[in-house]
C-alpha atoms as a PDB file:
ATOM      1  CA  UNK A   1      13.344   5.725  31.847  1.00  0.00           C
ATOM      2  CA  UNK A   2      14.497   2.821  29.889  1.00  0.00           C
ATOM      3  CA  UNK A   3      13.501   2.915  26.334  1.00  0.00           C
ATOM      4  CA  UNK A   4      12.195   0.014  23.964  1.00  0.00           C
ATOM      5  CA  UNK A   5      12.495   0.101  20.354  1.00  0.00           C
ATOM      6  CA  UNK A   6      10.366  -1.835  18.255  1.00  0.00           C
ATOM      7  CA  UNK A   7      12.287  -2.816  14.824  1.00  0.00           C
ATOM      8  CA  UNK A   8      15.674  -3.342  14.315  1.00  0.00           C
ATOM      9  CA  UNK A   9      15.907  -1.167  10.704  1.00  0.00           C
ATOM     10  CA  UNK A  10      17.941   1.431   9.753  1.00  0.00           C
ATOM     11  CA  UNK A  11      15.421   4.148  11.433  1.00  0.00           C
ATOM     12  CA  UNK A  12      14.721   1.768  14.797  1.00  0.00           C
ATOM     13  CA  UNK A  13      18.422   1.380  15.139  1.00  0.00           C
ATOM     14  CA  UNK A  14      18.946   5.397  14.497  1.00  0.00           C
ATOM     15  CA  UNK A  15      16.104   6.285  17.069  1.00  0.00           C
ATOM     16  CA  UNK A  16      17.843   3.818  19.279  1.00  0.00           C
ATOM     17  CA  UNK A  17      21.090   6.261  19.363  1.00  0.00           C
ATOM     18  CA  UNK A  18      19.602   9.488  19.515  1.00  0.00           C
ATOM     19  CA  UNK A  19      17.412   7.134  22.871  1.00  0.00           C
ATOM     20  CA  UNK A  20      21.215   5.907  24.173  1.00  0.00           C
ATOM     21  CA  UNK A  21      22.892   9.679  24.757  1.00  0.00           C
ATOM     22  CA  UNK A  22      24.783   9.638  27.730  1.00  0.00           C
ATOM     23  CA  UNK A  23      24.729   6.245  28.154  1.00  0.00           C
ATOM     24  CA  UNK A  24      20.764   5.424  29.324  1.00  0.00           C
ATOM     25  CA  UNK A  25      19.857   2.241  28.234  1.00  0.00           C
ATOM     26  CA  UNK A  26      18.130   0.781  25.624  1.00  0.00           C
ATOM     27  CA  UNK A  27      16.193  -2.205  24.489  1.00  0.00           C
ATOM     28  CA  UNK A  28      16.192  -2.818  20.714  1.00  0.00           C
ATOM     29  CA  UNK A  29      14.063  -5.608  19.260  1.00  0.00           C
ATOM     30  CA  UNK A  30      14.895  -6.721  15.899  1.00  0.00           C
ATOM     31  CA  UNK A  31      13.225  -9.750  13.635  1.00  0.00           C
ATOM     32  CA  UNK A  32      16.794 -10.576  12.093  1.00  0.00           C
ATOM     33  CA  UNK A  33      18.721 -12.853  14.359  1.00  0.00           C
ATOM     34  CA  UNK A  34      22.291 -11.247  12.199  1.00  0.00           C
ATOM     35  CA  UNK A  35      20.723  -7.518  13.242  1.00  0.00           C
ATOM     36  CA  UNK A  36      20.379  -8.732  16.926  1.00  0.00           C
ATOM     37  CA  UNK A  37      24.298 -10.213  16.968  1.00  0.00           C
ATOM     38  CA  UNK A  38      25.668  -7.540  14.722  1.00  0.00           C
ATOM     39  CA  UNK A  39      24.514  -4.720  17.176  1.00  0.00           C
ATOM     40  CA  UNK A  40      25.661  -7.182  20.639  1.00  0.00           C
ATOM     41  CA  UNK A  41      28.921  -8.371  19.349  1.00  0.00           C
ATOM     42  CA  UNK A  42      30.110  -5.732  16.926  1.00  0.00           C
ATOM     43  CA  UNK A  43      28.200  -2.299  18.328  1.00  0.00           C
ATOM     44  CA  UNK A  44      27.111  -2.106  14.662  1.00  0.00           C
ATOM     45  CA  UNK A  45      23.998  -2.792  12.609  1.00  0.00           C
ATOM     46  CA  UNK A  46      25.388  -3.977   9.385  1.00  0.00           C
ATOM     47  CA  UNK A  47      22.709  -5.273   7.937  1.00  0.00           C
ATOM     48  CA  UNK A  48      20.759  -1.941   8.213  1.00  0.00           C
ATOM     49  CA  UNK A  49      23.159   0.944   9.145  1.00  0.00           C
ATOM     50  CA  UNK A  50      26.680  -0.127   7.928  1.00  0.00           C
ATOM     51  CA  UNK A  51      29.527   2.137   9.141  1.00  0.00           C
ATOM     52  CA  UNK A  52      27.547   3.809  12.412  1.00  0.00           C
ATOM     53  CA  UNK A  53      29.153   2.611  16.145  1.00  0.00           C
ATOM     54  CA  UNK A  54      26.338   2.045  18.522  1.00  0.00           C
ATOM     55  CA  UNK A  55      26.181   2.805  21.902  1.00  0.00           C
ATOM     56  CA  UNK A  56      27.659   0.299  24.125  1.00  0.00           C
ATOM     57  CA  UNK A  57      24.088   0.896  26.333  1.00  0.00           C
ATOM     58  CA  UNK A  58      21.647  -0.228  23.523  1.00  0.00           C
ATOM     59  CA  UNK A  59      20.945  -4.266  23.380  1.00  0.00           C
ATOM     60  CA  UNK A  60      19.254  -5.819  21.139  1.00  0.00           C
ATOM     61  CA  UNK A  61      16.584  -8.707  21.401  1.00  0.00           C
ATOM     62  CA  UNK A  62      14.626 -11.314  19.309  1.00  0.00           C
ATOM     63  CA  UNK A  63      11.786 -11.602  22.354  1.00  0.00           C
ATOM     64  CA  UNK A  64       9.668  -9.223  22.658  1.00  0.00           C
ATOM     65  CA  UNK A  65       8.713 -10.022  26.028  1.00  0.00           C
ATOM     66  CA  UNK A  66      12.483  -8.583  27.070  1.00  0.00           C
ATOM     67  CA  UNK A  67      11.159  -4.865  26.489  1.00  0.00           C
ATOM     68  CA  UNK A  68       8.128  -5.364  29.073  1.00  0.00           C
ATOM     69  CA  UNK A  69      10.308  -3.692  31.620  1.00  0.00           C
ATOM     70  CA  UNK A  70      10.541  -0.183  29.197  1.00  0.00           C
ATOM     71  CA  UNK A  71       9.437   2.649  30.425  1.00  0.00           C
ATOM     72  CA  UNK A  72       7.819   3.455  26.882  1.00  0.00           C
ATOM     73  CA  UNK A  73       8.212   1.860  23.235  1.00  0.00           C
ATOM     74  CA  UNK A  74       9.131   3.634  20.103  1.00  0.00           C
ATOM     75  CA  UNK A  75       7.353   1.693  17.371  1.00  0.00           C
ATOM     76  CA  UNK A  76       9.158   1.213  14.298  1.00  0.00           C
ATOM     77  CA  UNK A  77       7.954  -1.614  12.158  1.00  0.00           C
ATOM     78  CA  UNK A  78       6.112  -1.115   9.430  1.00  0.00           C
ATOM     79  CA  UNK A  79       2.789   0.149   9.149  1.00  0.00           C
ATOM     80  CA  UNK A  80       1.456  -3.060   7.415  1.00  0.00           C
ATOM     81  CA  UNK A  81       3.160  -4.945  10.119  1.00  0.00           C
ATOM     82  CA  UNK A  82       2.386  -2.925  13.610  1.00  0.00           C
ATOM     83  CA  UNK A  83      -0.661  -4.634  14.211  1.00  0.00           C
ATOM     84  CA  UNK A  84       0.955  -8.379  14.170  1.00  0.00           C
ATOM     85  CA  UNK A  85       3.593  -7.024  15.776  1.00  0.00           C
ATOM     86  CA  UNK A  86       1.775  -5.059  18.546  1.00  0.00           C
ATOM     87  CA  UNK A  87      -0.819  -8.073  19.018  1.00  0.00           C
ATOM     88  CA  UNK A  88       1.651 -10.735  20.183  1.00  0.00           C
ATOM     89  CA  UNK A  89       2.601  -9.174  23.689  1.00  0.00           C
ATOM     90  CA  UNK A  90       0.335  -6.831  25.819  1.00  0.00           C
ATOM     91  CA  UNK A  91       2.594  -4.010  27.049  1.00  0.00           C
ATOM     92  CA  UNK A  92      -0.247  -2.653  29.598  1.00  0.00           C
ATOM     93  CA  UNK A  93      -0.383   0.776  30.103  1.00  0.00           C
ATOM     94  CA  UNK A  94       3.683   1.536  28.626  1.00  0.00           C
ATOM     95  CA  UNK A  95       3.332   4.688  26.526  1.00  0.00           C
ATOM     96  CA  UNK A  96       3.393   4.247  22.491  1.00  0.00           C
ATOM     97  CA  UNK A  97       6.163   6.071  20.297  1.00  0.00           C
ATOM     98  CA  UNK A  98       4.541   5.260  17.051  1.00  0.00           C
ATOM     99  CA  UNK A  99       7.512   6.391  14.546  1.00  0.00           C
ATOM    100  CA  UNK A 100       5.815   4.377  11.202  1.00  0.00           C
ATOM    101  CA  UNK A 101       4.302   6.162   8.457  1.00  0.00           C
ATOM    102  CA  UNK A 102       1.134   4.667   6.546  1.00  0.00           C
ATOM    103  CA  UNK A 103      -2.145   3.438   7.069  1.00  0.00           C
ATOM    104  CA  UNK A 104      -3.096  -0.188   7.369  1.00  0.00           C
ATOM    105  CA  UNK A 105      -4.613  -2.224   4.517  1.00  0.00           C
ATOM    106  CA  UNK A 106      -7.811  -3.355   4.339  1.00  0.00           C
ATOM    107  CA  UNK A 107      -8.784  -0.900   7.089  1.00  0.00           C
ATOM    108  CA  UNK A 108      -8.042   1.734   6.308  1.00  0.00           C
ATOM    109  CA  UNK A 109      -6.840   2.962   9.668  1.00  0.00           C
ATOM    110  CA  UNK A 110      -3.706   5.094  10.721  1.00  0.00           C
ATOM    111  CA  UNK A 111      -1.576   3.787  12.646  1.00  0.00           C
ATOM    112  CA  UNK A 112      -2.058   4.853  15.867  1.00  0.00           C
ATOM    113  CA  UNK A 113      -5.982   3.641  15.259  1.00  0.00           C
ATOM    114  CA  UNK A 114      -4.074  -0.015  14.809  1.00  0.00           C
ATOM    115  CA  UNK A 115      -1.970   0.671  18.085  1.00  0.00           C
ATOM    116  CA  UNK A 116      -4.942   1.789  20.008  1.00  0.00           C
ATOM    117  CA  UNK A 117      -7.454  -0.952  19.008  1.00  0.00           C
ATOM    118  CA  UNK A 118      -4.260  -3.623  19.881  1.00  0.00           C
ATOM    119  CA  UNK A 119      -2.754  -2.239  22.586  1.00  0.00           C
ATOM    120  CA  UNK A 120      -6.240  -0.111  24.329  1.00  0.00           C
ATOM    121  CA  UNK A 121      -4.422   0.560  27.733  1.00  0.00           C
ATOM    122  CA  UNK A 122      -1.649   2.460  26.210  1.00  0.00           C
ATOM    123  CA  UNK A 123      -0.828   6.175  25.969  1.00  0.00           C
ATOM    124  CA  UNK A 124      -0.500   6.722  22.185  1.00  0.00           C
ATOM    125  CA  UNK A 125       2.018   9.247  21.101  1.00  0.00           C
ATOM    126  CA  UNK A 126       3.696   9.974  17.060  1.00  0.00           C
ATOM    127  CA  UNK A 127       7.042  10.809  16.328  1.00  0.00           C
ATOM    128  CA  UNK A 128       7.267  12.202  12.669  1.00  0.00           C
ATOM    129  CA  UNK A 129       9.481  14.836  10.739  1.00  0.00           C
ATOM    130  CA  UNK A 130      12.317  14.951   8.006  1.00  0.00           C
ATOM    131  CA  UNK A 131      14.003  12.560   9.135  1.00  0.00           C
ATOM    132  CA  UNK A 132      16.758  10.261   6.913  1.00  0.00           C
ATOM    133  CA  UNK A 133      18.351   7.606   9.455  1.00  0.00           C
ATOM    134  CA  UNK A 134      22.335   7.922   8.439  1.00  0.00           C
ATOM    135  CA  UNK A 135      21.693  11.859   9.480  1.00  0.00           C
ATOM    136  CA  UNK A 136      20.249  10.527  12.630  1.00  0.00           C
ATOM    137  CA  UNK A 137      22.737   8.532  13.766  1.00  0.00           C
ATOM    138  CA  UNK A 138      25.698  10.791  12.964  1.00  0.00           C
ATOM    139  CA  UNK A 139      24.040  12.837  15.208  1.00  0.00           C
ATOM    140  CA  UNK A 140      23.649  15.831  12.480  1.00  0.00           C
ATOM    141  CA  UNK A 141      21.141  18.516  13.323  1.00  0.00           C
ATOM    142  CA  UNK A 142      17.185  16.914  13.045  1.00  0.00           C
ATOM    143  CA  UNK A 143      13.971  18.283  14.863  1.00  0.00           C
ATOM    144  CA  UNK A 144      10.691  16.420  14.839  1.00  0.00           C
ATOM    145  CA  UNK A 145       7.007  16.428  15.706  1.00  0.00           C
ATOM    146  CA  UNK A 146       6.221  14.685  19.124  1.00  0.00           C
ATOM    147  CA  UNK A 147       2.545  14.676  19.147  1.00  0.00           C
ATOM    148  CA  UNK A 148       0.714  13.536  21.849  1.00  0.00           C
ATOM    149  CA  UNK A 149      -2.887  14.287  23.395  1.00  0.00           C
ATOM    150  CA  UNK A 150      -1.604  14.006  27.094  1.00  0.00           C
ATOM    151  CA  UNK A 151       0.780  17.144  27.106  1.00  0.00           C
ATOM    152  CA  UNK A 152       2.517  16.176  30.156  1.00  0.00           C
ATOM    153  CA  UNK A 153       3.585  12.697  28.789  1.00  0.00           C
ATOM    154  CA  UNK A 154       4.658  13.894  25.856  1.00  0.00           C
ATOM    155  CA  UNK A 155       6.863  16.577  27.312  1.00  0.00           C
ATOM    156  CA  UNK A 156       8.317  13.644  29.346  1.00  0.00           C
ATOM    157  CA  UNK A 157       8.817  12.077  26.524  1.00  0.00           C
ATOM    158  CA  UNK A 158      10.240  14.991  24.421  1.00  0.00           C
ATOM    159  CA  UNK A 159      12.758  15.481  27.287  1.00  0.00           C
ATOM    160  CA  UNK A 160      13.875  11.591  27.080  1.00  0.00           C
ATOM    161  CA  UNK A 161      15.003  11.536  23.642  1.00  0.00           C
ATOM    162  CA  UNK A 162      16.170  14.884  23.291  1.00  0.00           C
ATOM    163  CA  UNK A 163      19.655  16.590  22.673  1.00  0.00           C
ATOM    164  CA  UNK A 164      20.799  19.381  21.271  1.00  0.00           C
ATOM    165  CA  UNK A 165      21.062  17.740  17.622  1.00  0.00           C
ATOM    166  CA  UNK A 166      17.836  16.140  17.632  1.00  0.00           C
ATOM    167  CA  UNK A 167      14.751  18.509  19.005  1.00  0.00           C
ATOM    168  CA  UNK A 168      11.220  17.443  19.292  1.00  0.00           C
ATOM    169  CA  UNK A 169       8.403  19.851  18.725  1.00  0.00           C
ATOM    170  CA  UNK A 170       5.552  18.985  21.071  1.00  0.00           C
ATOM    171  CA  UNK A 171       2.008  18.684  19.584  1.00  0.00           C
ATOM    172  CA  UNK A 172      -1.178  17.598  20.503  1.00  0.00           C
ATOM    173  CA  UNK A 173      -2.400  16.505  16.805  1.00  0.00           C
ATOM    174  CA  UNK A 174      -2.097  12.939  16.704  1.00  0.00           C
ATOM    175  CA  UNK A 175      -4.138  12.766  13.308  1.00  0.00           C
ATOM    176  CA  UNK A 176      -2.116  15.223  11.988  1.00  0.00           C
ATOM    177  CA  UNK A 177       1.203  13.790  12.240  1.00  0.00           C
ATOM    178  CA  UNK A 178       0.393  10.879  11.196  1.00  0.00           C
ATOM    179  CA  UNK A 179      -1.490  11.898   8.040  1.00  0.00           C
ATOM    180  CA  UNK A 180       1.860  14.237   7.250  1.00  0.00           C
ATOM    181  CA  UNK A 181       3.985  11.338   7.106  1.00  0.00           C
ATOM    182  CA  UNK A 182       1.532   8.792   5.288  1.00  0.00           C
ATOM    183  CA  UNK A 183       0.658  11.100   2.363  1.00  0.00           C
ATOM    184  CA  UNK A 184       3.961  12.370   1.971  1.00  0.00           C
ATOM    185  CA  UNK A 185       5.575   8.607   1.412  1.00  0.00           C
ATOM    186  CA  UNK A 186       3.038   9.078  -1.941  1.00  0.00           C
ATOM    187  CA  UNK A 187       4.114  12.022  -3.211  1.00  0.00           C
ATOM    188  CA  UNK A 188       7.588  11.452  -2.720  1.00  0.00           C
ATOM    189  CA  UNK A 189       6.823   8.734  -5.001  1.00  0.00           C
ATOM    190  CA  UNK A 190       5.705  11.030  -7.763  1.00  0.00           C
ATOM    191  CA  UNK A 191       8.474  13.216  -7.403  1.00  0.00           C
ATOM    192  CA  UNK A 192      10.546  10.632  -8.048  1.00  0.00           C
ATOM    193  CA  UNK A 193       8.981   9.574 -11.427  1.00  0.00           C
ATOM    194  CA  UNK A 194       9.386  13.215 -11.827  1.00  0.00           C
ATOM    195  CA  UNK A 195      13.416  13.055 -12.060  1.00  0.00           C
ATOM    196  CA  UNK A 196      13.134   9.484 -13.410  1.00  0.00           C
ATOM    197  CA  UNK A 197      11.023  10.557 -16.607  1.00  0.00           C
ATOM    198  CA  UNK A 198      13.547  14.200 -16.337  1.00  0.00           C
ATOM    199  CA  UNK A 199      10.838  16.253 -16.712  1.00  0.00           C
ATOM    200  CA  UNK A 200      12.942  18.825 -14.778  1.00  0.00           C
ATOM    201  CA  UNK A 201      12.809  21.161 -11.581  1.00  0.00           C
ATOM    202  CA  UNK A 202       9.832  23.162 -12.472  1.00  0.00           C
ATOM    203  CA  UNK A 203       7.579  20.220 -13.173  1.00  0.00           C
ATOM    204  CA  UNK A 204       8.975  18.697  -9.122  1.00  0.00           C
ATOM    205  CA  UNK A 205       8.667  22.104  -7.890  1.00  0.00           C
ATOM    206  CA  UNK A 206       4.803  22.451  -8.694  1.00  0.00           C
ATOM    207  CA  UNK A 207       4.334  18.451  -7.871  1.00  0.00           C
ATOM    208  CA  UNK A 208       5.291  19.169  -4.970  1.00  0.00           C
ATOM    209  CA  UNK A 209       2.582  22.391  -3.732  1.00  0.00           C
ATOM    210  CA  UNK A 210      -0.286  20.244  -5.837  1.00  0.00           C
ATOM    211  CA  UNK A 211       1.110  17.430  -3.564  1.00  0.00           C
ATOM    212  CA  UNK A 212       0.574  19.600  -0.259  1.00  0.00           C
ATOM    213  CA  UNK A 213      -2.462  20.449  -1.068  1.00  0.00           C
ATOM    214  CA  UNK A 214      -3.736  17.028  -1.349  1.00  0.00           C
ATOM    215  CA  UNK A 215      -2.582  16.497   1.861  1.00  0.00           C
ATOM    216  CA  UNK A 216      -3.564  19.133   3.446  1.00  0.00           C
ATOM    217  CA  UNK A 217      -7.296  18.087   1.968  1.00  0.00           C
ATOM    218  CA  UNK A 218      -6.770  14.891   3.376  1.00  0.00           C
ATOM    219  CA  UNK A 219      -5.672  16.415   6.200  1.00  0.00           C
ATOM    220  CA  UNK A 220      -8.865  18.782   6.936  1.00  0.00           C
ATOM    221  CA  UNK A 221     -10.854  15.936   6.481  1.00  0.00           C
ATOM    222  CA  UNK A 222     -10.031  13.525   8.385  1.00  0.00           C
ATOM    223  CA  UNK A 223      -9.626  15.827  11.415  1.00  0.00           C
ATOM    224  CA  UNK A 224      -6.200  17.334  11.384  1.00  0.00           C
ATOM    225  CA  UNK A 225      -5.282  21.217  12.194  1.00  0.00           C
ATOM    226  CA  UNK A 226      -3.796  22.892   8.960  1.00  0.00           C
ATOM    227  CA  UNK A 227      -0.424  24.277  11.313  1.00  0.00           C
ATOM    228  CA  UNK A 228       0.798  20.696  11.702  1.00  0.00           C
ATOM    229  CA  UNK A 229       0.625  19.883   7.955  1.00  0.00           C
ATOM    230  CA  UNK A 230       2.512  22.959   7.767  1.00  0.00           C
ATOM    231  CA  UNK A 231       5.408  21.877  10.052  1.00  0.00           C
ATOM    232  CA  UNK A 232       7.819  19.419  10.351  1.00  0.00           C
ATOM    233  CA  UNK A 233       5.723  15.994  10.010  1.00  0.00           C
ATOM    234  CA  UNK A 234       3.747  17.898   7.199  1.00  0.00           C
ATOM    235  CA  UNK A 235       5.612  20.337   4.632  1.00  0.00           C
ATOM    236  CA  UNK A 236       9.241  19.338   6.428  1.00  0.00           C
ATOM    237  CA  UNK A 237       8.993  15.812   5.392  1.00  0.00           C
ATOM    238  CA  UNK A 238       7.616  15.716   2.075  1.00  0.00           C
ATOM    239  CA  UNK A 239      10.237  18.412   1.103  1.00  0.00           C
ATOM    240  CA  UNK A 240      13.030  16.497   2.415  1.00  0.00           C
ATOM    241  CA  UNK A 241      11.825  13.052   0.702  1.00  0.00           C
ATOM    242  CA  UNK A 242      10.748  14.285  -2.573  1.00  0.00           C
ATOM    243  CA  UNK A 243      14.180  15.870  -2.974  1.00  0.00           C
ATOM    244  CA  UNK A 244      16.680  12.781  -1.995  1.00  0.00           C
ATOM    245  CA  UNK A 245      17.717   9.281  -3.082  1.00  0.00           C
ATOM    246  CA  UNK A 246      18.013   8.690  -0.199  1.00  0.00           C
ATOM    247  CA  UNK A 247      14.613   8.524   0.763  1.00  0.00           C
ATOM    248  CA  UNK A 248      13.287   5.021  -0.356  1.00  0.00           C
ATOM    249  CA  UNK A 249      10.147   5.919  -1.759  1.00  0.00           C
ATOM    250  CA  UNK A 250      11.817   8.865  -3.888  1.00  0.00           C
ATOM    251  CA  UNK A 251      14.293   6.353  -5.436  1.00  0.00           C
ATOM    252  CA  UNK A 252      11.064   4.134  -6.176  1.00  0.00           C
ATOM    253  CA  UNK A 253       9.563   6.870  -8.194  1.00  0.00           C
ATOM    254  CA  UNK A 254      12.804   7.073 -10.060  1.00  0.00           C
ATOM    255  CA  UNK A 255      12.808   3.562 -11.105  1.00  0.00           C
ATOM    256  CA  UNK A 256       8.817   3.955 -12.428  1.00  0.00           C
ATOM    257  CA  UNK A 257       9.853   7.325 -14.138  1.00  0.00           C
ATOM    258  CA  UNK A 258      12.519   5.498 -15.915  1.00  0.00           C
ATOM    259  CA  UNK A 259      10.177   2.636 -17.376  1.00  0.00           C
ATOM    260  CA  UNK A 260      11.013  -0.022 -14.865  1.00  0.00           C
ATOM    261  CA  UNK A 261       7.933  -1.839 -13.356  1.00  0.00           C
ATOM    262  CA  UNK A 262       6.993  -1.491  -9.613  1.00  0.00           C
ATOM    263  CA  UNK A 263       7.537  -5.584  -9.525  1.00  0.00           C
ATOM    264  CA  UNK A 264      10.734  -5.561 -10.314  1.00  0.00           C
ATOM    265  CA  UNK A 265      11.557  -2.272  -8.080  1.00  0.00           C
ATOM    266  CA  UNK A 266      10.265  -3.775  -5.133  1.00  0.00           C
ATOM    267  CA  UNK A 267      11.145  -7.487  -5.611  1.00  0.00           C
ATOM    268  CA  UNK A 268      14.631  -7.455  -4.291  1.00  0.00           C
ATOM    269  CA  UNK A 269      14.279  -4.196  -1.510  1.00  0.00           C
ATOM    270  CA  UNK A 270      15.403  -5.204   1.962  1.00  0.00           C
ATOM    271  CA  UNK A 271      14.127  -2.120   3.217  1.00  0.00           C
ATOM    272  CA  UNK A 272      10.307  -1.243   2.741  1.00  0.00           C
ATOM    273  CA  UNK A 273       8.916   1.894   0.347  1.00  0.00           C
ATOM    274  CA  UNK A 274       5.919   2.234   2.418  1.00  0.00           C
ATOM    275  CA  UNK A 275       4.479   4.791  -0.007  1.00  0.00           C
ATOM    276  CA  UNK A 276       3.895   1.582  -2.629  1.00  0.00           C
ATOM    277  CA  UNK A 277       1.405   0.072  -0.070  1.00  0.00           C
ATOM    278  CA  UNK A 278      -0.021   3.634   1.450  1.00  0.00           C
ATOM    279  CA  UNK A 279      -0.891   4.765  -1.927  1.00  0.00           C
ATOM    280  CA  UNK A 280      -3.979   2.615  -2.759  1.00  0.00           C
ATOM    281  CA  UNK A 281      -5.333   2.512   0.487  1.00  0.00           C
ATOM    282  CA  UNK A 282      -4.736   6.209   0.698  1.00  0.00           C
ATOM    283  CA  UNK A 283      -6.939   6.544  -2.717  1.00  0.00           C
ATOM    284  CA  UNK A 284     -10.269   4.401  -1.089  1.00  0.00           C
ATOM    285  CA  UNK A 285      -9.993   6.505   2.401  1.00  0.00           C
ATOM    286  CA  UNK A 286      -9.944   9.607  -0.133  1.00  0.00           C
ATOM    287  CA  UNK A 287     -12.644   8.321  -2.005  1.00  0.00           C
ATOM    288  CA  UNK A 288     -14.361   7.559   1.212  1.00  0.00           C
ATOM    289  CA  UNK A 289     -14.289  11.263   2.118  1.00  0.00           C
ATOM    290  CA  UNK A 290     -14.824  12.766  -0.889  1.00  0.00           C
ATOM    291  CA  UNK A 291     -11.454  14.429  -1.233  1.00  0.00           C
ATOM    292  CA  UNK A 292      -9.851  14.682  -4.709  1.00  0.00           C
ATOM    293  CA  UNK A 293      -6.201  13.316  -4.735  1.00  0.00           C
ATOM    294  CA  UNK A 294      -5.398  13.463  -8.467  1.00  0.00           C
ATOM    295  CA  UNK A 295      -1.691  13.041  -7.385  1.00  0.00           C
ATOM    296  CA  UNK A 296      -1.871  10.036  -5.448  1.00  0.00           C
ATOM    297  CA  UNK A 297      -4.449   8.603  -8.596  1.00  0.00           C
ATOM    298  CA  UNK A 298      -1.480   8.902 -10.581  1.00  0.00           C
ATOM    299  CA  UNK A 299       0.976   7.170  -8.381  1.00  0.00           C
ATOM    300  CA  UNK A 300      -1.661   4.112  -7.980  1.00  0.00           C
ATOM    301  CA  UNK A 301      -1.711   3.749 -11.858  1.00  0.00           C
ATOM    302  CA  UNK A 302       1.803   3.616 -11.961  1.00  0.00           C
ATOM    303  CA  UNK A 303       2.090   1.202  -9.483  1.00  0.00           C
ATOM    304  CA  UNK A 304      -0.795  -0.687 -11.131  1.00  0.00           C
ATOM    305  CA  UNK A 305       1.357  -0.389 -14.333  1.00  0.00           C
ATOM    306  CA  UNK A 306       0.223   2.178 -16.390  1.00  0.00           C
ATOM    307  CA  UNK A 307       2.715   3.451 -18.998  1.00  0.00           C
ATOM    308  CA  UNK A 308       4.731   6.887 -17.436  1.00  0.00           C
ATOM    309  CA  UNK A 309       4.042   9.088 -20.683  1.00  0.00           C
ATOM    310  CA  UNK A 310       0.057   8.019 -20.242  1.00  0.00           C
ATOM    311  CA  UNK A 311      -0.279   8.738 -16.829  1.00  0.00           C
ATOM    312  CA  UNK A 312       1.479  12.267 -17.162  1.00  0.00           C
ATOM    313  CA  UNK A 313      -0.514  13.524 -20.251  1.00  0.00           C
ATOM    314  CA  UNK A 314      -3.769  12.615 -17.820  1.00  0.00           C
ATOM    315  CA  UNK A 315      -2.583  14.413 -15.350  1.00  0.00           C
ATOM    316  CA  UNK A 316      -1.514  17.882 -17.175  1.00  0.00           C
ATOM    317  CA  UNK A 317      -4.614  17.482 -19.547  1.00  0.00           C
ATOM    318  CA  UNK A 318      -7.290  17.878 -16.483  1.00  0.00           C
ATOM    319  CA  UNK A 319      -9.339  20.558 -16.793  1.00  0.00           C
ATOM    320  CA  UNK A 320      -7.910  23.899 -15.301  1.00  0.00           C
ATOM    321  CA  UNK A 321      -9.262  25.285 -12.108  1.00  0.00           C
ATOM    322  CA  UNK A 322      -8.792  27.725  -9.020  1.00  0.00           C
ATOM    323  CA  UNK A 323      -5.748  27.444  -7.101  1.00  0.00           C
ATOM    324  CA  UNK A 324      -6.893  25.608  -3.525  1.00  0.00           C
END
């Protein structure tokens, strides 16, 4: 089965890899005409992932019509962007990876909602987990949710882009793995201002169980089973990104902890903190369903602009409750 990957990024171009063992080929699309060449000419994305030799079986595209022939797309442009991206070539019936983490603006939907209502012949399927694309690609030791309603196709598509250092656990809870890695882009976000403001391990220790248990909320409400927020696309993630600089939305949070305005953070990014546009859309669909997020609150009125020292004393001066 020939794979297609959908964005040329640091994570596209790492899925692309782990997709290329033993030499099976692989389509890569990229936006960036220098990403396309780079990975071609030079078996290297520089622009993305410096320093990591590609597979000589992975080519890259500009046309999006080249990955019609795929035998099933991993989808990894960003959430805001999957439904442009998805709308400007019908793929049929070719099974969905979708291995982006938000949900969309202005609709409010995840995105395998966007994918579905785009793309309505397609087999939908999430890929989701601690994941940080340098790891990936160095082939270092990574396991992931593979959730997909149609067992058999997503155990065909478990075995595809499996190997012994990367390991897909199957699922069946779309919702949930997608709602694991959207909320979690937030709250890495707070734990971030967390080290930024140095308000030390206790304070990121206890962000980060409150944090869970907004999503798990979330979670319940929107139709997801508890034992997938629990695993890998769930707890796994958000401890691995609130943790790391090198996740982007982490290093965000550092910035706003430090003083530094979310303009001026996310002016000159090439890559995308997709917990900056998740987190006020995640705050109406909470609203929406009546779930209390105080967590995510906070990260919107940071990224609204709020001062760091006001928007902590409102958080640790709410009143106290149960533990739930």
């Amino acid at each position: 089965m020939k794979i297609g990957v959908i964005g040329g990024g640091a994570w596209g171009t790492a899925l692309a890899q782990v997709a290329a063992r033993e030499g099976q080929p692989v389509r890569l699309w990229a936006r960036e005409a220098e990403v396309v060449a780079s990975v071609n000419e030079r078996r290297e994305n520089a622009l993305f992932l410096s320093g990591v030799p590609l597979s000589s079986s992975i080519s890259a595209t500009d046309d999006l019509d080249d990955l019609r022939d795929c035998g099933a797309l991993l989808v990894v442009a960003p959430a805001q962007h999957v439904r442009a991206v998805l709308g400007a070539v019908d793929f049929g019936a070719t099974p969905l990876v979708l291995c982006a983490k938000g949900i969309e603006a202005g609709s409010r939907r995840l995105v395998g909602e966007v994918a579905q209502e785009v793309q309505p012949a397609a087999p939908i399927a999430v890929l989701s987990g601690p994941t940080f694309a340098h790891e990936v690609a160095a082939g270092q030791p990574t396991a992931v949710t593979l959730a997909c309603a149609d067992e058999a196709l997503g155990a065909r598509l478990a075995d595809r882009i499996a190997s012994p250092a990367f390991r897909p656990y199957a699922s069946t809870d779309v919702i949930g793995a997608e709602i694991g890695g959207a909320v979690k882009n937030v709250l890495a976000i707070a734990c971030g201002v967390v080290e930024g403001a140095r308000l030390g391990q206790n304070a990121r220790a206890a962000l980060i169980a409150r944090g869970f248990a907004e999503m798990t909320r979330f979670g319940l409400a929107r139709g997801a089973r508890a034992e997938t927020l629990a695993g890998l696309s769930g707890l796994g993630d958000l401890v691995l990104t609130c943790s790391s600089t090198s996740s982007r939305n982490f290093s965000l949070g550092v910035g706003l902890g430090e003083g530094r305005s979310a303009g001026e953070l996310l002016a000159d990014r090439r890559t995308v903190a997709e917990g900056a546009f998740t987190a006020p859309v995640l705050r109406e669909a909470a609203a929406e369903a009546g779930v209390e997020m105080p967590v995510t609150e906070a990260v919107c009125r940071l990224l609204e602009g709020a001062a760091v020292r006001e928007v902590i004393a409102a958080l640790l001066s709410r009143p106290l409750t149960r533990e739930r």
